[in-house]
PDB file of N, CA and C in Angstrom:
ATOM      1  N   UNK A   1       5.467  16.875 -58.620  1.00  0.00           N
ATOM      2  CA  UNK A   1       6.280  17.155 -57.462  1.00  0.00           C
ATOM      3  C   UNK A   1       5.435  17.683 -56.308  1.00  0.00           C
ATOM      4  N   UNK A   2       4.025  18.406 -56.387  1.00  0.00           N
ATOM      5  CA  UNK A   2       3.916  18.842 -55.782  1.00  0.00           C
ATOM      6  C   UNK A   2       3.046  17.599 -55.044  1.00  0.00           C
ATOM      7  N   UNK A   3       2.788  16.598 -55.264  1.00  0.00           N
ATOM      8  CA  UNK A   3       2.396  14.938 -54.498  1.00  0.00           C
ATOM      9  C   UNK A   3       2.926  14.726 -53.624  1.00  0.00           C
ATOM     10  N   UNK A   4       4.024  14.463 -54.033  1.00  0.00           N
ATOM     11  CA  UNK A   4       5.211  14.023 -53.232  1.00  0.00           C
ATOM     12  C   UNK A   4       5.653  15.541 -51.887  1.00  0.00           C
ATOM     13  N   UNK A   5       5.282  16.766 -52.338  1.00  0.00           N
ATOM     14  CA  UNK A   5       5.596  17.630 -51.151  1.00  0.00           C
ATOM     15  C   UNK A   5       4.266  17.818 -50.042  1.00  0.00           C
ATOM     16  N   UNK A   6       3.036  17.108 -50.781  1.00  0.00           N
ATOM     17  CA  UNK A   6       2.221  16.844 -49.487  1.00  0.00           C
ATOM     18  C   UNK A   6       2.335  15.736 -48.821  1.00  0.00           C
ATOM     19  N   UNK A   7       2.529  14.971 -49.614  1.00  0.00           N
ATOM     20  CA  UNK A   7       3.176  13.838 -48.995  1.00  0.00           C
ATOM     21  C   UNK A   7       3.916  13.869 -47.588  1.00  0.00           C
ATOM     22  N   UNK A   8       5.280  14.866 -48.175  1.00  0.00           N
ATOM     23  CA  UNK A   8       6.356  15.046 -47.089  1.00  0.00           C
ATOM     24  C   UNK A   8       5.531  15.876 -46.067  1.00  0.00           C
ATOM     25  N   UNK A   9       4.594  16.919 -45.997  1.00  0.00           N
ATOM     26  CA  UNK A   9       4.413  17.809 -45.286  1.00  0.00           C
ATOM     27  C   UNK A   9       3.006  17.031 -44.449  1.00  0.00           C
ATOM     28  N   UNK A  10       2.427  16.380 -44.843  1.00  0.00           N
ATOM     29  CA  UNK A  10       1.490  14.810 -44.499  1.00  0.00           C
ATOM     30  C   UNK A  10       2.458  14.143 -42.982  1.00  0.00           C
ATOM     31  N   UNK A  11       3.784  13.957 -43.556  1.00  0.00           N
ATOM     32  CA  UNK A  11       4.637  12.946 -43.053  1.00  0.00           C
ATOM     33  C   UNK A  11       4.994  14.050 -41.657  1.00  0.00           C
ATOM     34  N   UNK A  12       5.239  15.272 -41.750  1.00  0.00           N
ATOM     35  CA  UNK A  12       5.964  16.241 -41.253  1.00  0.00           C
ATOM     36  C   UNK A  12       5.257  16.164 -40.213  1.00  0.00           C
ATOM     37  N   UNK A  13       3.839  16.683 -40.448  1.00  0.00           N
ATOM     38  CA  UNK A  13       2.374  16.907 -39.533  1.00  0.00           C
ATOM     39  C   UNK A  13       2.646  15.842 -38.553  1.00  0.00           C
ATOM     40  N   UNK A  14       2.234  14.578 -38.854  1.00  0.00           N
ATOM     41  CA  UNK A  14       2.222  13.413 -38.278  1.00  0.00           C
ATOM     42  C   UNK A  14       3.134  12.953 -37.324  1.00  0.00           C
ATOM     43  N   UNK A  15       4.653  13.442 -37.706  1.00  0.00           N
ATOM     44  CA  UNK A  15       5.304  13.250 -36.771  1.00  0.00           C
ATOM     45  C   UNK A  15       5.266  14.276 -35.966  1.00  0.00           C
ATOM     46  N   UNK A  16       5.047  15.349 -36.218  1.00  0.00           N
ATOM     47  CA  UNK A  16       4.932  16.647 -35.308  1.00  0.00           C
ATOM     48  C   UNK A  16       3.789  16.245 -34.075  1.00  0.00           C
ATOM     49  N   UNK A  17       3.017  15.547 -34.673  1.00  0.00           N
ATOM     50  CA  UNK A  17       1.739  15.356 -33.463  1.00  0.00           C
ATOM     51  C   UNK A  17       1.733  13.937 -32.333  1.00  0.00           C
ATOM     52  N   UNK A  18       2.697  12.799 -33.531  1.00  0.00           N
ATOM     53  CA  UNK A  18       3.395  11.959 -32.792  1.00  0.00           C
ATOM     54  C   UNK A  18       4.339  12.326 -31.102  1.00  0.00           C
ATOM     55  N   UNK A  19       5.252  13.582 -31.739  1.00  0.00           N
ATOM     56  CA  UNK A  19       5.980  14.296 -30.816  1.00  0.00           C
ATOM     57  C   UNK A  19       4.922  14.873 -29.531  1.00  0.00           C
ATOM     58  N   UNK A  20       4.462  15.673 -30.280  1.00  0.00           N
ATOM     59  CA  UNK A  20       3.654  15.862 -28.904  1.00  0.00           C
ATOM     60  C   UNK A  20       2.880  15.038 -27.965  1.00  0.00           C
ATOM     61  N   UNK A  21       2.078  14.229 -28.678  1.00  0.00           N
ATOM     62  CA  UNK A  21       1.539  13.297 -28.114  1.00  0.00           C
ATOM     63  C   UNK A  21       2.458  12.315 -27.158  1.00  0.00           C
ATOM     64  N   UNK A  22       3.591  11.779 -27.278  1.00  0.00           N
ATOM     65  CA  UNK A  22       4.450  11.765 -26.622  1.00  0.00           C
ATOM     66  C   UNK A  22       4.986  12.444 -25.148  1.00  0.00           C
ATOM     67  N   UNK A  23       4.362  13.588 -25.744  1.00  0.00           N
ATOM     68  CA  UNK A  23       5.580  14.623 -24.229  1.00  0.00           C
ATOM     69  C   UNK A  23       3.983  14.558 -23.529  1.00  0.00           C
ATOM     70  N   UNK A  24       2.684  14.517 -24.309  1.00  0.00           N
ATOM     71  CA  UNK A  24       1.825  15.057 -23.049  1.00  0.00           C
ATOM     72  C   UNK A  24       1.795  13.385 -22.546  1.00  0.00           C
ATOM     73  N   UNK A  25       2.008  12.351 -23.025  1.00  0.00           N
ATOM     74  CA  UNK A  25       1.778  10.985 -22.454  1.00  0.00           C
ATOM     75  C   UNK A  25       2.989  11.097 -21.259  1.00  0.00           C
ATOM     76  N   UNK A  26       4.263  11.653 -21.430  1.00  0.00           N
ATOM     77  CA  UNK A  26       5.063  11.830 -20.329  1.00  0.00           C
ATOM     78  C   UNK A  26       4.607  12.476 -19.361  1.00  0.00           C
ATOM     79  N   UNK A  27       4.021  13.216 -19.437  1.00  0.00           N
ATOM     80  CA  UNK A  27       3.441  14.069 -18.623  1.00  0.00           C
ATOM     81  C   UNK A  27       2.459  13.531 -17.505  1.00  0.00           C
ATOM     82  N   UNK A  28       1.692  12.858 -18.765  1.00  0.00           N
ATOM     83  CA  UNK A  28       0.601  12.078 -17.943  1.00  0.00           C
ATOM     84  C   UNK A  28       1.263  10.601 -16.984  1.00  0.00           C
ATOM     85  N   UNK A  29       2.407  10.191 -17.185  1.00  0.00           N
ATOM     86  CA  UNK A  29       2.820   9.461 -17.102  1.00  0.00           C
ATOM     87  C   UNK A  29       3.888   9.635 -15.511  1.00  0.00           C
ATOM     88  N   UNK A  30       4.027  10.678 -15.319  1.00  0.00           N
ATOM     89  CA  UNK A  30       4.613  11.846 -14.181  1.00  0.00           C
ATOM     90  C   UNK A  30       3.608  11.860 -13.469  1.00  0.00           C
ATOM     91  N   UNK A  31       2.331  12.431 -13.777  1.00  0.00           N
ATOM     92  CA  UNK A  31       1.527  12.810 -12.753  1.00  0.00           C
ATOM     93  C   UNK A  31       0.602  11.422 -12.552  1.00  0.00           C
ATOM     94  N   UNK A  32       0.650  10.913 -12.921  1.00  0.00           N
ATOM     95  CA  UNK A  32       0.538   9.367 -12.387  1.00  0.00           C
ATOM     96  C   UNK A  32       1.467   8.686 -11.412  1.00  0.00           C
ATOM     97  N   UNK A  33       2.479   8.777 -11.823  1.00  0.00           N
ATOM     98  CA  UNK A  33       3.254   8.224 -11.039  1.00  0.00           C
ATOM     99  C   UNK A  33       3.328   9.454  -9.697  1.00  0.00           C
ATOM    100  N   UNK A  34       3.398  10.088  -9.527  1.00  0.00           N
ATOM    101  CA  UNK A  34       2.898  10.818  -7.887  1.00  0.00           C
ATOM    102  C   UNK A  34       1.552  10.377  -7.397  1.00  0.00           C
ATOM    103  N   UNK A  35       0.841  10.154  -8.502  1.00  0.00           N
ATOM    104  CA  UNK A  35      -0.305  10.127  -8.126  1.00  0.00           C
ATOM    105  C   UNK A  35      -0.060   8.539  -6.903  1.00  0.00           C
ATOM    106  N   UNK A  36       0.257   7.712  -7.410  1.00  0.00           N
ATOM    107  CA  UNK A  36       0.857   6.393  -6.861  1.00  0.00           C
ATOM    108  C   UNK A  36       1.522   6.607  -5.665  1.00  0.00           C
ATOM    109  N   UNK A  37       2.490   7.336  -5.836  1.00  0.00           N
ATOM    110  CA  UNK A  37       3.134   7.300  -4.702  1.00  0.00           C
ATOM    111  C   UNK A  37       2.327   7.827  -3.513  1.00  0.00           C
ATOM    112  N   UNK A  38       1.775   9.187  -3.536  1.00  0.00           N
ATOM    113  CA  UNK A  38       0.650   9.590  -2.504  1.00  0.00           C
ATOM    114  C   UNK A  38      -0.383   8.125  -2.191  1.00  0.00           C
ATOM    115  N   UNK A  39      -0.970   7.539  -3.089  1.00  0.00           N
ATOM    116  CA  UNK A  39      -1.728   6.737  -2.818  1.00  0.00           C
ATOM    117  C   UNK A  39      -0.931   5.542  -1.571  1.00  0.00           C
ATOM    118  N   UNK A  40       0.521   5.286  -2.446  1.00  0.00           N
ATOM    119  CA  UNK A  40       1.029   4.146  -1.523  1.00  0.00           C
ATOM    120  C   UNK A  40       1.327   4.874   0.109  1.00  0.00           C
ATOM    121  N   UNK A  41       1.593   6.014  -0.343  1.00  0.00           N
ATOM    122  CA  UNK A  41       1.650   6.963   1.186  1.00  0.00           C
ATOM    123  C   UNK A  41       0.577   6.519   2.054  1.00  0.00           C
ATOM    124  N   UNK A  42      -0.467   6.808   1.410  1.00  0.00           N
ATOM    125  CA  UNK A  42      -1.778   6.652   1.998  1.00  0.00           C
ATOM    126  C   UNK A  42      -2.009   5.565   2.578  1.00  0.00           C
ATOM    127  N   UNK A  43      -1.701   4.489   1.831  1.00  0.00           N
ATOM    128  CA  UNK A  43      -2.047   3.336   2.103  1.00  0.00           C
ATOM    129  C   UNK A  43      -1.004   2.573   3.381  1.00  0.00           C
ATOM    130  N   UNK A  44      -0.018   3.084   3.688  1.00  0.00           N
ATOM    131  CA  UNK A  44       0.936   2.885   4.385  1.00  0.00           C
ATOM    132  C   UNK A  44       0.535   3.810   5.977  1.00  0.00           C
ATOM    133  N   UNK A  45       0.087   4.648   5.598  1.00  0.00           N
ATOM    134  CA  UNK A  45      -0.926   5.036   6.674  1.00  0.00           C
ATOM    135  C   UNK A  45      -1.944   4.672   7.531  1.00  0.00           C
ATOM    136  N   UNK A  46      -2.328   4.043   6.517  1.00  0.00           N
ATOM    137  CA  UNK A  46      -3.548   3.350   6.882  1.00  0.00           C
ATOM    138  C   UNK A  46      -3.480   1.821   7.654  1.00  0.00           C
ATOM    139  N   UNK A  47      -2.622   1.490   6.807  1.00  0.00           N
ATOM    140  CA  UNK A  47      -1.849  -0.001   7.364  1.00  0.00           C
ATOM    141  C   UNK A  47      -1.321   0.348   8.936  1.00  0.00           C
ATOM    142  N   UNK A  48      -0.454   1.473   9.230  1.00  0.00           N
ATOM    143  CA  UNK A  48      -0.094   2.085  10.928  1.00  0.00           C
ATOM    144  C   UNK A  48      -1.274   2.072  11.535  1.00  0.00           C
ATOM    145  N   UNK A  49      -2.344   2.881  11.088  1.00  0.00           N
ATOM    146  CA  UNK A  49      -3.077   3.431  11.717  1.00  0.00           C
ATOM    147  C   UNK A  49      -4.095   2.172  12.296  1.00  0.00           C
ATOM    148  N   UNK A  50      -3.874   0.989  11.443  1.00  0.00           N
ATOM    149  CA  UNK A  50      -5.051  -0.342  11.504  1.00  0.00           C
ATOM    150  C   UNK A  50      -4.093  -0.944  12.751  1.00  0.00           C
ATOM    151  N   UNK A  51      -2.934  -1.233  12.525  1.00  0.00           N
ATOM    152  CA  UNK A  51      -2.099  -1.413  13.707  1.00  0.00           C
ATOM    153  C   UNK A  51      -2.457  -1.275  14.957  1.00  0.00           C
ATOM    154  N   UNK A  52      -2.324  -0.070  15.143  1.00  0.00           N
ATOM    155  CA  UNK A  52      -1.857   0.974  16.333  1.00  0.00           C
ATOM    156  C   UNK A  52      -3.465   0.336  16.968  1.00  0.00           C
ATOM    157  N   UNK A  53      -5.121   0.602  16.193  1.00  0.00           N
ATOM    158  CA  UNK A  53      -5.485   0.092  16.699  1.00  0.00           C
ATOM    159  C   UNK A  53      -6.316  -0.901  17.188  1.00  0.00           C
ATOM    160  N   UNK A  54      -5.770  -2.096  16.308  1.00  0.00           N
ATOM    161  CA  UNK A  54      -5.328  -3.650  16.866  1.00  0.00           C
ATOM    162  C   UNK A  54      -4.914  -3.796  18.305  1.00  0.00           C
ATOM    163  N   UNK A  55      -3.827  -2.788  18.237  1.00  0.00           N
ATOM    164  CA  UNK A  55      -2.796  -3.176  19.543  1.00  0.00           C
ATOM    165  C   UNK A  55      -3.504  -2.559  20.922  1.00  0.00           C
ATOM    166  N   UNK A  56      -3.826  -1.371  20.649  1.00  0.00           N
ATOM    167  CA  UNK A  56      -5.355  -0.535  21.669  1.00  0.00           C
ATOM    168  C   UNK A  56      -6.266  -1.544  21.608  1.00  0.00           C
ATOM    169  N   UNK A  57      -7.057  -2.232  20.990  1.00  0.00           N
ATOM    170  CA  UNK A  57      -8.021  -3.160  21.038  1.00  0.00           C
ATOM    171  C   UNK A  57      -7.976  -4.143  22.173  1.00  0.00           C
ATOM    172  N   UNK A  58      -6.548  -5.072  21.828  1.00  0.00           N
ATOM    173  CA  UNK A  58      -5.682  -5.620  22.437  1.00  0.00           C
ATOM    174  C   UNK A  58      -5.414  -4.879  23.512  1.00  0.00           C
ATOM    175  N   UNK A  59      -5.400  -4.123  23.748  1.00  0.00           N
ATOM    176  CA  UNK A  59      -4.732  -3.611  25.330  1.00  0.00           C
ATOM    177  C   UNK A  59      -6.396  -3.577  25.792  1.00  0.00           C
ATOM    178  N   UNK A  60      -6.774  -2.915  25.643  1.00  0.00           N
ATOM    179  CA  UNK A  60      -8.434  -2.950  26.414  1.00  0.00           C
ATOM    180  C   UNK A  60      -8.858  -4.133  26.516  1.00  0.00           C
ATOM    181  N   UNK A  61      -8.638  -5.156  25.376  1.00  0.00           N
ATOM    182  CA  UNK A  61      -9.366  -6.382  25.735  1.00  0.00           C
ATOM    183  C   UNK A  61      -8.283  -6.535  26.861  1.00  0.00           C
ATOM    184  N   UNK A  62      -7.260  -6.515  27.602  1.00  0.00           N
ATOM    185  CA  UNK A  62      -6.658  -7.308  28.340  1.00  0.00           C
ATOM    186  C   UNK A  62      -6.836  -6.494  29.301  1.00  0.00           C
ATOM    187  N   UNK A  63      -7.218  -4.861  29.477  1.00  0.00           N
ATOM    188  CA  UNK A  63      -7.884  -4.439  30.803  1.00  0.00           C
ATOM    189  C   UNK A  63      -8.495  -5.163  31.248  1.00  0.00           C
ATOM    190  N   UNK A  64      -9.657  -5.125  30.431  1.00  0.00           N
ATOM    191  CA  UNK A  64     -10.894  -5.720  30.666  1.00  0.00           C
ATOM    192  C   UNK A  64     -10.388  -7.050  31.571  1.00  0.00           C
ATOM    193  N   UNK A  65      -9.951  -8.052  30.781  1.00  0.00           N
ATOM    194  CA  UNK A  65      -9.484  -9.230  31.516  1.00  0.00           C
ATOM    195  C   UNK A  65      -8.889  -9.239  32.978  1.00  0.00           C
ATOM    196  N   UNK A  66      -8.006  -8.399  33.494  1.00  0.00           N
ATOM    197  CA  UNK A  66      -7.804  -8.037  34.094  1.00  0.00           C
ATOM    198  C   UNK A  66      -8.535  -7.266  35.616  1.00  0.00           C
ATOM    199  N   UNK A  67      -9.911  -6.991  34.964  1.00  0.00           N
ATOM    200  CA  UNK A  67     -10.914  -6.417  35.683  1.00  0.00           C
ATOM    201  C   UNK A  67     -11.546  -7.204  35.551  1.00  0.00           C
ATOM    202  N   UNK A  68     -11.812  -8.122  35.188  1.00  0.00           N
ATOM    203  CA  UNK A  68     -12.990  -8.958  35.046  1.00  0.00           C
ATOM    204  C   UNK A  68     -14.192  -8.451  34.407  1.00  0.00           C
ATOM    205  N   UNK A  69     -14.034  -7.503  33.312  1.00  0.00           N
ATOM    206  CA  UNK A  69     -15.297  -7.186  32.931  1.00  0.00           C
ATOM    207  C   UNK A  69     -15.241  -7.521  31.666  1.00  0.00           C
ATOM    208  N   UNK A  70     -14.993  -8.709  31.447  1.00  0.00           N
ATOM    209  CA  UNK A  70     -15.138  -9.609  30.198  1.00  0.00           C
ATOM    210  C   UNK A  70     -15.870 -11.681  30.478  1.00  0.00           C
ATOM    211  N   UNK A  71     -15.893 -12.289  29.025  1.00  0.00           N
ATOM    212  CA  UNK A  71     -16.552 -13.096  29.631  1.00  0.00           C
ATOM    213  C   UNK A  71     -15.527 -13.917  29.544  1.00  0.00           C
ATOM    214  N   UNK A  72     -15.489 -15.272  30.090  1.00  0.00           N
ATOM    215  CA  UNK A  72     -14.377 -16.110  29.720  1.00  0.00           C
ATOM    216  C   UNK A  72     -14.093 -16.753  28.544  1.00  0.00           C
ATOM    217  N   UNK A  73     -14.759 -17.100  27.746  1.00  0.00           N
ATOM    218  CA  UNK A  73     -14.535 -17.238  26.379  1.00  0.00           C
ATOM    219  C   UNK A  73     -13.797 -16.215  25.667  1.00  0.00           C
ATOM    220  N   UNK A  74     -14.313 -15.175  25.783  1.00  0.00           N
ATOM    221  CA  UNK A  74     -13.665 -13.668  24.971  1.00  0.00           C
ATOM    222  C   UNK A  74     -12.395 -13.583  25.613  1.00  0.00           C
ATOM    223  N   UNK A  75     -11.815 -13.906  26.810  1.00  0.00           N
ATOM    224  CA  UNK A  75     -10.393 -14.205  27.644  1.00  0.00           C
ATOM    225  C   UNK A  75      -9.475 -15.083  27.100  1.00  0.00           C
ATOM    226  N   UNK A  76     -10.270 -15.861  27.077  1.00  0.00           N
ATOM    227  CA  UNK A  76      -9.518 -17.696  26.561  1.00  0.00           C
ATOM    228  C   UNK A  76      -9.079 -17.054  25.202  1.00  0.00           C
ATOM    229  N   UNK A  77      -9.997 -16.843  23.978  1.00  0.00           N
ATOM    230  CA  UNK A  77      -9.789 -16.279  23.305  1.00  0.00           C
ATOM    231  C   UNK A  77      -8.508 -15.466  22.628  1.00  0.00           C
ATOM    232  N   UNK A  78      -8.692 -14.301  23.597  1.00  0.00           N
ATOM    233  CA  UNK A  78      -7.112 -13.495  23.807  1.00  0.00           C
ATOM    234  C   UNK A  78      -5.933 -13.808  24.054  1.00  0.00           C
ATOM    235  N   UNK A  79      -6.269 -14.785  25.155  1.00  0.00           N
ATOM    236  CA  UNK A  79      -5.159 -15.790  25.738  1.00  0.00           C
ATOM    237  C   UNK A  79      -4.176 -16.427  24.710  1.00  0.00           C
ATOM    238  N   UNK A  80      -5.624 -17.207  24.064  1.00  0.00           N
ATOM    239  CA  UNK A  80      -4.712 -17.979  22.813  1.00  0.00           C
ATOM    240  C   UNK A  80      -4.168 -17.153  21.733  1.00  0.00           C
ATOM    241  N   UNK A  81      -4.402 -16.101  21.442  1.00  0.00           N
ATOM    242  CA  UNK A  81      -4.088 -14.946  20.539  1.00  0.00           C
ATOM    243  C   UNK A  81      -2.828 -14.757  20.415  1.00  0.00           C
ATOM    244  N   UNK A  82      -2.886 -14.738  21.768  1.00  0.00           N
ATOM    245  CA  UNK A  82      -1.163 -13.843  22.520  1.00  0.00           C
ATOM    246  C   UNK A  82      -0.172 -14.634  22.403  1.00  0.00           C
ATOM    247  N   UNK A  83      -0.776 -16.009  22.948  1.00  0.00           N
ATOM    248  CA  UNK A  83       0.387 -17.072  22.801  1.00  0.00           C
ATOM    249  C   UNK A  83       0.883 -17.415  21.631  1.00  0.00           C
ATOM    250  N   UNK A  84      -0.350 -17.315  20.443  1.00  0.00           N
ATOM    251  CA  UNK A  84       0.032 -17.501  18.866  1.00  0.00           C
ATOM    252  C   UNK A  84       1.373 -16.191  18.710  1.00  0.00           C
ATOM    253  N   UNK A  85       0.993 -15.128  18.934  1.00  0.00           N
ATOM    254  CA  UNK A  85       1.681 -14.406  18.528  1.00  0.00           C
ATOM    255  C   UNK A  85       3.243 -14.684  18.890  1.00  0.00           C
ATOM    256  N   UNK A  86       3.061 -14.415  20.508  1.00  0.00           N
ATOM    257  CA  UNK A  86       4.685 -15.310  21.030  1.00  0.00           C
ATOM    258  C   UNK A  86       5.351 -15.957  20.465  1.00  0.00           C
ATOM    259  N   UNK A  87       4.755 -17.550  20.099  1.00  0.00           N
ATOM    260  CA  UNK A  87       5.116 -18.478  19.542  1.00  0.00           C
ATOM    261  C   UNK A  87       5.765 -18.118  18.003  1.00  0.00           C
ATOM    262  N   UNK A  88       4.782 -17.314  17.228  1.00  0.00           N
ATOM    263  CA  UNK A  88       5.599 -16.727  15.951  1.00  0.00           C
ATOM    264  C   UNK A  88       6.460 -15.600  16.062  1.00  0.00           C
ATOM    265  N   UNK A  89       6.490 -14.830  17.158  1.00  0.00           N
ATOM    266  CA  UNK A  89       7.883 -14.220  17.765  1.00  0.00           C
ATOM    267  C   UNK A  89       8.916 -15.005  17.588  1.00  0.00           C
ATOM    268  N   UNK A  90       9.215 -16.148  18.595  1.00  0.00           N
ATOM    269  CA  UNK A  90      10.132 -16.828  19.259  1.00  0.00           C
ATOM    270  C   UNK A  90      10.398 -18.037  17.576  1.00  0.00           C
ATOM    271  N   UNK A  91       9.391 -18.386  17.036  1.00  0.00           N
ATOM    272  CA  UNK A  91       9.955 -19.088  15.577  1.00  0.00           C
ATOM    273  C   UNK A  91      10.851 -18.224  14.805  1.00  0.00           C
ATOM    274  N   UNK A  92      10.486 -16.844  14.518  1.00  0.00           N
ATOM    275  CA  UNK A  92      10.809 -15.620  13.734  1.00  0.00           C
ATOM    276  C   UNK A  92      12.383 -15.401  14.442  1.00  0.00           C
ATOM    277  N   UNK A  93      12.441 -14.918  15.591  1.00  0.00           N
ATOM    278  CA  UNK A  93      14.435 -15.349  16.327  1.00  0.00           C
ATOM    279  C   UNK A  93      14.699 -16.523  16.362  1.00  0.00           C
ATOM    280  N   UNK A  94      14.630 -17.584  16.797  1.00  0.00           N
ATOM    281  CA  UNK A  94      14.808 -18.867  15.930  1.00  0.00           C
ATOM    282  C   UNK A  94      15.213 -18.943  14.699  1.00  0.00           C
ATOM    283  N   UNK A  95      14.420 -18.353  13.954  1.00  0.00           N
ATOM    284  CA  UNK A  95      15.204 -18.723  12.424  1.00  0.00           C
ATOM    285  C   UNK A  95      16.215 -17.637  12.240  1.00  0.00           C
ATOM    286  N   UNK A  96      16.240 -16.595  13.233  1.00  0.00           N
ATOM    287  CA  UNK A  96      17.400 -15.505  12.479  1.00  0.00           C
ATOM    288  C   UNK A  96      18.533 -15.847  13.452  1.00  0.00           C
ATOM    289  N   UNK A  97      18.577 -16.866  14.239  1.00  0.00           N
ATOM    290  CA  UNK A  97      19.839 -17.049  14.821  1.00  0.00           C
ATOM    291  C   UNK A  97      20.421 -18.306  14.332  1.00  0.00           C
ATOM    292  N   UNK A  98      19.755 -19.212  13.362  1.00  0.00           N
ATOM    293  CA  UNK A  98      20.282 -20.308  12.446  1.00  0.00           C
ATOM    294  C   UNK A  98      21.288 -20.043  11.535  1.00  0.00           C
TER     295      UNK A  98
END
């Protein structure tokens, strides 16, 4: 009998450490998942911040144009930029008024 009660107390252990192992994997599994979310924070930040300056880039290059202190290629350039963009404006309401 006394086989069979290490046995059980074998079995007892095991699940006892199963259990825990468990709650600290939740755990870890929590602070991961914040961990993610800060990151996607971050990254959503970063994505504005690449934006914002694109669009400053874009505005200086079109000072510039404007002043003439650019070359004409680098103009033409912009030119066609802008119009791309328009054009996928005006497709983009187009399709939401279908």
């Amino acid at each position: 009998m006394s086989e069979l009660g290490k046995i059980i107390d074998d079995i007892d252990w095991k699940v006892r450490q199963l259990v825990a192992d468990k709650k600290s994997l939740k755990e870890k599994l929590i602070e991961k998942d914040k961990e993610i979310s800060l990151l996607q924070s971050q990254v959503m930040d970063l994505v504005n911040e690449n934006r914002i300056l694109k669009e400053e880039k874009q505005t200086n290059n079109l000072t510039n144009i404007i002043n003439n202190n650019s070359d004409f290629a680098e103009s033409k350039k912009l030119i066609n930029d802008l119009l791309k963009q328009i054009n996928r404006s005006i497709s983009i309401i187009s399709r939401d008024n279908e």
